[in-house]
Protein backbone atom coordinates (compact mmCIF):
# COMPACT_ATOMS: atom_id res chain seq x y z
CA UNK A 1 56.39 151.98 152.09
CA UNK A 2 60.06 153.00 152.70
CA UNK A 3 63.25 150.84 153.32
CA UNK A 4 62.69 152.31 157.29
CA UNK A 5 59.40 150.25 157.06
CA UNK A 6 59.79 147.30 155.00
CA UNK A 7 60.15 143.69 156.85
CA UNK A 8 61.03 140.46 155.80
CA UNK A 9 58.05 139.63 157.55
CA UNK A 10 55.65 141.40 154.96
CA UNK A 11 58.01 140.57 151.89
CA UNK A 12 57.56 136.69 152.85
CA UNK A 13 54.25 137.07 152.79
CA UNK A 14 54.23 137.82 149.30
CA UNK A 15 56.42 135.76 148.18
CA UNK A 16 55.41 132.63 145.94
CA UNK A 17 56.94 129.25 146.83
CA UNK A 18 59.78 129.59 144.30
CA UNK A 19 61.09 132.71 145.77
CA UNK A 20 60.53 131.31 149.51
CA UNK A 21 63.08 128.36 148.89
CA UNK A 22 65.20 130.32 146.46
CA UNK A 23 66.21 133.01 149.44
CA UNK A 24 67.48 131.90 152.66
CA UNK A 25 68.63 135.57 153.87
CA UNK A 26 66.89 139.10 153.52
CA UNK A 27 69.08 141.85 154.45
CA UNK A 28 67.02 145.45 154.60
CA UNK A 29 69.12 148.82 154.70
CA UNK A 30 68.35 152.27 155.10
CA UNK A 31 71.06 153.51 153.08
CA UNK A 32 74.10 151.66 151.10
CA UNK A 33 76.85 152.33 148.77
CA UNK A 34 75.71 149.92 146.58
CA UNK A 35 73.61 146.72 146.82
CA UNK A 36 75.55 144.53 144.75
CA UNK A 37 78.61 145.97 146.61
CA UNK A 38 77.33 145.07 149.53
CA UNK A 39 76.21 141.52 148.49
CA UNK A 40 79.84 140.80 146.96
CA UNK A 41 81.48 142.02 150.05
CA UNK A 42 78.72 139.08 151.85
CA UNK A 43 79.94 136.70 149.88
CA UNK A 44 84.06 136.86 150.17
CA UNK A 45 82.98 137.05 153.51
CA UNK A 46 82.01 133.44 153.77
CA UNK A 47 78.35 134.18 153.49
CA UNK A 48 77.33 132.24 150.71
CA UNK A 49 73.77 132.27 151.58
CA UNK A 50 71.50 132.88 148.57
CA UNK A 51 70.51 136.77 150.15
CA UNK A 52 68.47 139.29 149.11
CA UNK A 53 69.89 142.62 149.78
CA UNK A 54 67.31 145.58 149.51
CA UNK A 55 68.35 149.52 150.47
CA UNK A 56 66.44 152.86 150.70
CA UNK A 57 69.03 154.90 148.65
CA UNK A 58 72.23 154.04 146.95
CA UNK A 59 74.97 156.92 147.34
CA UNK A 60 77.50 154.40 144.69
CA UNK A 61 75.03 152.35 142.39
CA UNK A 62 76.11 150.83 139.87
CA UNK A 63 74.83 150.32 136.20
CA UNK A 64 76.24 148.78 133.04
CA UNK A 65 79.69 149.95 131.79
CA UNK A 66 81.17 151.70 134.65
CA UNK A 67 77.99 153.96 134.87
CA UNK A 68 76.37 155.29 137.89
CA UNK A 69 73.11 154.40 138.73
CA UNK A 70 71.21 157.24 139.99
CA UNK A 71 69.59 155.99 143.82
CA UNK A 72 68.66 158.76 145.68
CA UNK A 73 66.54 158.17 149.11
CA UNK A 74 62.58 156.28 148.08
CA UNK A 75 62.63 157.02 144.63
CA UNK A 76 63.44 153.80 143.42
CA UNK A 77 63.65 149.49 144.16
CA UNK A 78 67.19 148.55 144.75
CA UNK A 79 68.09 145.02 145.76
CA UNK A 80 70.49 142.59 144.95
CA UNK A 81 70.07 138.44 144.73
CA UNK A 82 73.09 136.43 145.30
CA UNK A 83 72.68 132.79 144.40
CA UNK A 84 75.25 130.19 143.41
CA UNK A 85 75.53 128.47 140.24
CA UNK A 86 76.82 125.60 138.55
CA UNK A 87 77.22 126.92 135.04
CA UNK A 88 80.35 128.67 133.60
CA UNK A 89 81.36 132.78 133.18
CA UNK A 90 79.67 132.39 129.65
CA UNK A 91 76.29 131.81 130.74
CA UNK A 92 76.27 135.32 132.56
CA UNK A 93 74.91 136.61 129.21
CA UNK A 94 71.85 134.92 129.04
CA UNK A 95 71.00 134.70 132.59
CA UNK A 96 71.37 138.54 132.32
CA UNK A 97 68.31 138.49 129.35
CA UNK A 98 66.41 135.86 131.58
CA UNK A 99 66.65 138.53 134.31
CA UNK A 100 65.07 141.45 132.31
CA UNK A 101 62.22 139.37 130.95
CA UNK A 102 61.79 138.29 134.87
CA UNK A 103 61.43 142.33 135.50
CA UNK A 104 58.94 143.20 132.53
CA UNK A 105 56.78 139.90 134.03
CA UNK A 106 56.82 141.48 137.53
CA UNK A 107 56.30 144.82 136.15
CA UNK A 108 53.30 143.87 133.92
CA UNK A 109 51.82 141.97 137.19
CA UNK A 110 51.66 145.21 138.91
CA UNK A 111 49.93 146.73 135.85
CA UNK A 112 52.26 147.87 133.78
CA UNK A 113 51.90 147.82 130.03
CA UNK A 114 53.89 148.82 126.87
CA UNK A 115 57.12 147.38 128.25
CA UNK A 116 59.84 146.57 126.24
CA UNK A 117 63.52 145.60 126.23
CA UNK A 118 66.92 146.51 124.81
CA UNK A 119 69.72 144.32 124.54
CA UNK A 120 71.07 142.95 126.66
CA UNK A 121 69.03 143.73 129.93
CA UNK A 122 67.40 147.34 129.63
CA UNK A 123 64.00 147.99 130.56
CA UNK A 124 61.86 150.87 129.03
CA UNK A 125 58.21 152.15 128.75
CA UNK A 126 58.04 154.45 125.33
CA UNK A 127 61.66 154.53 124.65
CA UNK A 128 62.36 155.70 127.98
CA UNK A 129 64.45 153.54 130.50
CA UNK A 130 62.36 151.94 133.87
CA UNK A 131 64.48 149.57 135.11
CA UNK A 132 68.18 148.33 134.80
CA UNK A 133 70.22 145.48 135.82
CA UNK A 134 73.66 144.36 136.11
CA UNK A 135 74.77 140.93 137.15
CA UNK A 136 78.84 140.49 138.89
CA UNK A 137 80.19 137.09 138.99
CA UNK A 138 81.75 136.51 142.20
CA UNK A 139 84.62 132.94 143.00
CA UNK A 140 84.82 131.75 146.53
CA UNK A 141 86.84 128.27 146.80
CA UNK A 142 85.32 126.23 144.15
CA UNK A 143 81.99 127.62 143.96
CA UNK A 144 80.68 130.40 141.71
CA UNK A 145 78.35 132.89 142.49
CA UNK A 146 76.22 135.67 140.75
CA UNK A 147 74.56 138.67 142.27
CA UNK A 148 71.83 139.67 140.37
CA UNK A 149 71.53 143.61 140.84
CA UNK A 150 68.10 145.19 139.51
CA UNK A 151 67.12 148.69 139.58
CA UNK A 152 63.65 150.05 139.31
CA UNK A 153 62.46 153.47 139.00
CA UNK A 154 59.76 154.05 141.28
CA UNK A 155 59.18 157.70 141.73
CA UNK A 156 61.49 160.17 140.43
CA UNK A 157 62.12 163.81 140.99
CA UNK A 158 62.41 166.46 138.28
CA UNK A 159 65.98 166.89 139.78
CA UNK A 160 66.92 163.53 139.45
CA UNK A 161 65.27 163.34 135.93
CA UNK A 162 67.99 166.29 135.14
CA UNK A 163 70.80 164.09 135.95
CA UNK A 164 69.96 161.18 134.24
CA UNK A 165 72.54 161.56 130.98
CA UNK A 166 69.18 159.15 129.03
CA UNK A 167 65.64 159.58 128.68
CA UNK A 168 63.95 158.05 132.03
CA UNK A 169 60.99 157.33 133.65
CA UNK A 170 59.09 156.00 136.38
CA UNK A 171 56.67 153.79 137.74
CA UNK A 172 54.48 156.28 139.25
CA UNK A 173 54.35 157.84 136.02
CA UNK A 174 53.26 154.84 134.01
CA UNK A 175 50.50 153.66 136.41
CA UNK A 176 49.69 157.00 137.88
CA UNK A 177 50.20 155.74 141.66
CA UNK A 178 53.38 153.22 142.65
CA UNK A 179 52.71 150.19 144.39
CA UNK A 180 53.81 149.84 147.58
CA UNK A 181 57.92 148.96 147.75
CA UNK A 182 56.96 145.90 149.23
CA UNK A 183 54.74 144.92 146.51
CA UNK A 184 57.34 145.85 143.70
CA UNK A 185 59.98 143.86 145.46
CA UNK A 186 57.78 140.90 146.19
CA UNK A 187 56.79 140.42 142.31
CA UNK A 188 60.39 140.84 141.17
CA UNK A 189 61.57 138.11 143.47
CA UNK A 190 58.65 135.72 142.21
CA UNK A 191 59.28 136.06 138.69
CA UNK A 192 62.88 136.23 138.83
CA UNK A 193 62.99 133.25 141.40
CA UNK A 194 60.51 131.16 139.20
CA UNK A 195 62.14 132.09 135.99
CA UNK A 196 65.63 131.18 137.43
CA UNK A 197 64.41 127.84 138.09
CA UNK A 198 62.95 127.50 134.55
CA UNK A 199 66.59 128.29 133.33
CA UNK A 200 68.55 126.01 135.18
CA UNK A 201 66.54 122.98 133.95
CA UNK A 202 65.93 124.14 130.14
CA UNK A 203 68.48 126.73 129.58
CA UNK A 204 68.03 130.03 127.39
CA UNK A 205 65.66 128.35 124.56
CA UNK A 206 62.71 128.70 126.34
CA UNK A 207 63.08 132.65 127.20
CA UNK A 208 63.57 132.85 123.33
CA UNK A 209 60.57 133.93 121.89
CA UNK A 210 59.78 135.80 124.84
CA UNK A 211 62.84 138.46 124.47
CA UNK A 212 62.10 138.85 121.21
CA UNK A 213 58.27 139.02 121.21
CA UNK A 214 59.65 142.16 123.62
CA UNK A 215 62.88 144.04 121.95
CA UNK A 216 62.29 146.87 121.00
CA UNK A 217 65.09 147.05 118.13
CA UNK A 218 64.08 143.35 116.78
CA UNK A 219 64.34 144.02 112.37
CA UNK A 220 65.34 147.23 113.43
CA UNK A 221 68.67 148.94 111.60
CA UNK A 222 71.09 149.21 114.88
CA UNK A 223 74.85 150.70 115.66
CA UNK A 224 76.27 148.39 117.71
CA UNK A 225 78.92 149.67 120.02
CA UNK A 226 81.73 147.37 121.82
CA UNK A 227 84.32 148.64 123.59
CA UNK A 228 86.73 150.93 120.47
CA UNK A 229 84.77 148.94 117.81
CA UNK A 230 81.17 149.86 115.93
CA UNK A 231 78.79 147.43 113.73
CA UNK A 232 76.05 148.82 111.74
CA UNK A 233 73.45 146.28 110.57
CA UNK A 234 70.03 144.66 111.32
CA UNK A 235 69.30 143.65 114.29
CA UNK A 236 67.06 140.04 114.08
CA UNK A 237 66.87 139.40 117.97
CA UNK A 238 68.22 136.93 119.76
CA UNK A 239 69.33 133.20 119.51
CA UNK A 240 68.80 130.26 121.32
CA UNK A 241 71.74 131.29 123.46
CA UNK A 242 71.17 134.92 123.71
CA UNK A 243 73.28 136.17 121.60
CA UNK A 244 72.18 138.99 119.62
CA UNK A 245 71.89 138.39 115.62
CA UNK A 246 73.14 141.20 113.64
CA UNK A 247 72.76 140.74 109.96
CA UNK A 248 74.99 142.94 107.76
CA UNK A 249 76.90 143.02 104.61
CA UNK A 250 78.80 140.23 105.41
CA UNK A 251 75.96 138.11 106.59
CA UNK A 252 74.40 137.34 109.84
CA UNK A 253 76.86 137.82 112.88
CA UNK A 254 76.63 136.76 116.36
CA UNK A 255 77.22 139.28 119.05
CA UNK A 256 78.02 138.23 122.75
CA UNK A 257 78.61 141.69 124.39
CA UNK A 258 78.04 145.23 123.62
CA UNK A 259 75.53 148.27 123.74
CA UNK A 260 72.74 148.56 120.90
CA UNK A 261 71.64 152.44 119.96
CA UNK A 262 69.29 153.15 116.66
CA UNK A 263 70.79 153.70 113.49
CA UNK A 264 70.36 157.34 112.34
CA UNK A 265 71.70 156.33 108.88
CA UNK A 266 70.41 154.41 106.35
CA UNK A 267 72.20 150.65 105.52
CA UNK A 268 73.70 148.80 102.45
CA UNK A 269 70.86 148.00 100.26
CA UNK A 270 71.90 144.31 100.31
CA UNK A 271 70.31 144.34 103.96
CA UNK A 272 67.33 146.33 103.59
């Protein structure tokens, strides 16, 4: 199924109670710049809706870090949640974790299997990246808002492979024949919607144990890159906040931002 024929009609139909209440507006378009663009630019216009906003193709996505995520026309999910919230910029962190568990839920409904996750909010099958997401934070008046942007690979082409500056794959490739778009979206909204829920009453501590039952560089030796500076150490998951642990020489440290790549060195021996 394409953007041209999806319908909120057939996505509602799918949907589980918690993602009924949780979305009052589903916009569908063929073609955007970018989802959580276009969600953003919703929102400073008054909008304040909690919306879904789904496209076909992507010619600006957006990824982590100032990177481009690669959209071209059916080959992936795009879509964007808005929703406003009560806690502060700090809690973007973990609700970005709480997101990517949401996604390897949704993905393993559909059948997926050997998922696993990389700090903060990547999504891979065998090393390989599936699925990315990047939440914006968004002030209007008083209230704040977060658009939750997720992107899915669904069926990509050798071409697009090419361009892809990481190893990538795709769900057709995983489970041998996609599920319909309307599927895919449906059981991201559930578990995301449900899981959402679940964090606003209990915070982070429950999701846990379930990031690190799935990352893939848990007692793993890690570079950890932020920004101009570089930490080399262990990684021991996450804590009840979702900050990653990084145990090193000078003991265990608590990271709040940054991009985790394997260590192609050995460490100290006092960490080993």
């Amino acid at each position: 199924m394409t953007a041209k024929h999806l319908s909120e009609v057939a996505l509602r139909d799918l949907f589980n109670l918690e993602a009924e209440r949780a979305i009052d507006r589903i916009q569908i378009l063929q073609e955007i710049d970018s989802t959580n663009s276009e969600a953003l630019r919703q929102i400073q216009a008054g909008n304040t809706e909690n919306r879904l906003v789904i496209a076909g193709a992507q010619t600006a996505g957006k990824g982590r870090r100032g990177r481009a995520w690669l959209s071209p026309k059916n080959s992936g999910i795009y879509l964007s949640l808005s929703r406003r919230f009560s806690q502060d910029a700090n809690a973007l962190q973990s609700l970005s974790l709480v997101t990517a568990i949401s996604v390897v839920q949704a993905l393993q409904d559909l059948g997926a299997t050997q998922l696993q996750l990389k700090w903060p909010n990547d999504v891979l099958h065998e090393g390989r990246k599936l699925a990315g997401i990047l939440l914006e934070l968004q002030h209007r008046a008083a209230s704040r808002y977060v658009v939750f942007g997720v992107g899915v690979n669904r069926e990509l082409s050798a071409e697009t492979v090419s361009h892809i500056d990481r190893p990538a794959t795709d769900l057709n490739s995983i489970l041998g024949d996609s599920p319909a778009a309307v599927a895919v979206i449906a059981a991201l909204l559930n578990r995301i919607c449900a899981n959402l829920m679940e964090y606003e009453s209990s915070g982070f501590a429950v999701f846990q144990d379930r990031w690190n039952l799935l990352d893939c560089y848990r007692m793993c030796d890690i570079v950890l890159h932020n920004g101009e500076s570089r930490m080399i150490g262990k990684s021991l998951g996450v804590d009840a906040s979702g900050a990653l642990l990084l145990e090193n020489a000078q003991g265990v440290q608590v990271i709040a931002g940054g991009e985790v790549f394997p260590s192609l060195r050995p460490l100290p021996d006092e960490i080993t």
